[in-house]
C-alpha atoms as a PDB file:
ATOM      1  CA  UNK A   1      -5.805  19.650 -22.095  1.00  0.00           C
ATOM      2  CA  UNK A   2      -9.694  19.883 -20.988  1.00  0.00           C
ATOM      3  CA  UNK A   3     -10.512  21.104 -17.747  1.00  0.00           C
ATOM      4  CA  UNK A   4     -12.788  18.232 -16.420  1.00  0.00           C
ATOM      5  CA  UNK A   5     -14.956  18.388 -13.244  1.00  0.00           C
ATOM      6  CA  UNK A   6     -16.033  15.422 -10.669  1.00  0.00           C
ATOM      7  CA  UNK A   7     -19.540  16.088  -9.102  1.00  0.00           C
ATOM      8  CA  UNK A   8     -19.667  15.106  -5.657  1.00  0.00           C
ATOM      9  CA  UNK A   9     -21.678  11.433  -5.990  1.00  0.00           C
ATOM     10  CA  UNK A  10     -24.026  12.932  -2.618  1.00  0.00           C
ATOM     11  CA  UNK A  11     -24.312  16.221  -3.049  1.00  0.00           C
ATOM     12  CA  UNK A  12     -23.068  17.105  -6.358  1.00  0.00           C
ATOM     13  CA  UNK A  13     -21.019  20.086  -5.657  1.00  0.00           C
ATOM     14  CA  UNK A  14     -17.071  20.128  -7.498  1.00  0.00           C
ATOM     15  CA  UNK A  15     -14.393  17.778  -6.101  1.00  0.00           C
ATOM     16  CA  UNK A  16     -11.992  19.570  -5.967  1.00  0.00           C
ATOM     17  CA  UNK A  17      -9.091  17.445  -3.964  1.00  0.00           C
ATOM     18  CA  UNK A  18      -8.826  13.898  -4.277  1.00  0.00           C
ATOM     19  CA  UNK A  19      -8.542  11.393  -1.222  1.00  0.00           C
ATOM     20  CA  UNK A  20     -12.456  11.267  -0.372  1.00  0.00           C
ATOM     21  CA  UNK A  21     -13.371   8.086  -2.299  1.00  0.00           C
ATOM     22  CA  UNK A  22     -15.275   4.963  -1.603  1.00  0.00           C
ATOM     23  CA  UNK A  23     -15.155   1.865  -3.871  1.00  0.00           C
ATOM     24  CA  UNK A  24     -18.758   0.855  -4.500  1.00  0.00           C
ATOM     25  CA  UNK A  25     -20.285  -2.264  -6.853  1.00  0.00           C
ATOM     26  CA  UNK A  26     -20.587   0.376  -9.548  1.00  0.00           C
ATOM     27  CA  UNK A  27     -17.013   1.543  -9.192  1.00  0.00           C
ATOM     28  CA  UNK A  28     -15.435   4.213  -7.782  1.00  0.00           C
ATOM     29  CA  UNK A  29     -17.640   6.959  -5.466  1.00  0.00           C
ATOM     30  CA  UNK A  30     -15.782  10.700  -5.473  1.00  0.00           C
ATOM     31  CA  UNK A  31     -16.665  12.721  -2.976  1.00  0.00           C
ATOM     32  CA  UNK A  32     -16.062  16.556  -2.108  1.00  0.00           C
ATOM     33  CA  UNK A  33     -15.554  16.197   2.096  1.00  0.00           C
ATOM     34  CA  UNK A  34     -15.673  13.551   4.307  1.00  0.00           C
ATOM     35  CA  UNK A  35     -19.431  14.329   5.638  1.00  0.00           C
ATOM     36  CA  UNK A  36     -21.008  13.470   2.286  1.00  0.00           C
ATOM     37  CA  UNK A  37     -18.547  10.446   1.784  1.00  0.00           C
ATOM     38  CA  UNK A  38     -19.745   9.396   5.701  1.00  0.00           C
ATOM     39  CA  UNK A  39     -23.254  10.017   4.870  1.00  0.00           C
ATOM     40  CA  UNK A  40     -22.683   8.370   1.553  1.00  0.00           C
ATOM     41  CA  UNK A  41     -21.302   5.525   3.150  1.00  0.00           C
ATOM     42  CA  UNK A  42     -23.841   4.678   6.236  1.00  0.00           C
ATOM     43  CA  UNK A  43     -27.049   5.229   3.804  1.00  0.00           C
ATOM     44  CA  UNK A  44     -25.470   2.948   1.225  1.00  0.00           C
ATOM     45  CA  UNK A  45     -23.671   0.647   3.158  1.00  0.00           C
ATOM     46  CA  UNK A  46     -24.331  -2.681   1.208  1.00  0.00           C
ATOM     47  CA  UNK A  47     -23.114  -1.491  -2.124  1.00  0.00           C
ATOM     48  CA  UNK A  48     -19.922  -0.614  -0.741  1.00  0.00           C
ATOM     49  CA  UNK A  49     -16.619  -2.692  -1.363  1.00  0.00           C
ATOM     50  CA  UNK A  50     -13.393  -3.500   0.761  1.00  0.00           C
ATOM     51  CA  UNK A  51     -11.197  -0.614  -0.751  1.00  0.00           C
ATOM     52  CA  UNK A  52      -8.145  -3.215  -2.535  1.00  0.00           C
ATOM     53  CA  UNK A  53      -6.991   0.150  -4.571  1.00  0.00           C
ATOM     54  CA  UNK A  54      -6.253   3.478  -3.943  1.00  0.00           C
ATOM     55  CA  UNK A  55      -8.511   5.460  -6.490  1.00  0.00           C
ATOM     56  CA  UNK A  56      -6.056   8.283  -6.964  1.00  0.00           C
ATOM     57  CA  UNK A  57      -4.570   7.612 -10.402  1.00  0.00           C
ATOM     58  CA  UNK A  58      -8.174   7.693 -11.679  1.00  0.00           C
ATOM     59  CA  UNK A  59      -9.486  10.307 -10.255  1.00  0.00           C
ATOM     60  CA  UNK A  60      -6.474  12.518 -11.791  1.00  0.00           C
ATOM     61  CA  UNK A  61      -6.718  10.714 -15.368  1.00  0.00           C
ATOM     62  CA  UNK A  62     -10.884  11.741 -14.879  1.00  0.00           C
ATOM     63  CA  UNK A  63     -10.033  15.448 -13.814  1.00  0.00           C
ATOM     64  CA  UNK A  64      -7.337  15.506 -16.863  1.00  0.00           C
ATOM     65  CA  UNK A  65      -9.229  14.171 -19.837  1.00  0.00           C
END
């Protein structure tokens, strides 16, 4: 098994827990708190999608491969 990491999509720091996500046109935006995931969201707000799935299952098949 590889230990895989998830850079924060503001600030790049680890995520470490999942559960701070925001689907974008690109796909899916991880986050490491909810500040940068608010900041995230207000200075990007019209790339952002209605949220249809929860992300969880990929972000633990990203942190496991």
């Amino acid at each position: 098994m590889t230990d895989t990491t998830i850079a924060c999509d503001l600030c790049g720091l680890t995520v470490e827990v999942s559960g701070f996500t925001l689907k974008a046109k690109e796909g899916f935006k991880y986050f490491c708190c909810e500040g940068c995931k608010s900041i995230f969201q207000l200075l990007n707000e019209e790339q952002l999608l209605p949220k249809t799935s929860e992300p969880d299952s990929e972000f633990k098949s990203e942190i496991n491969t």
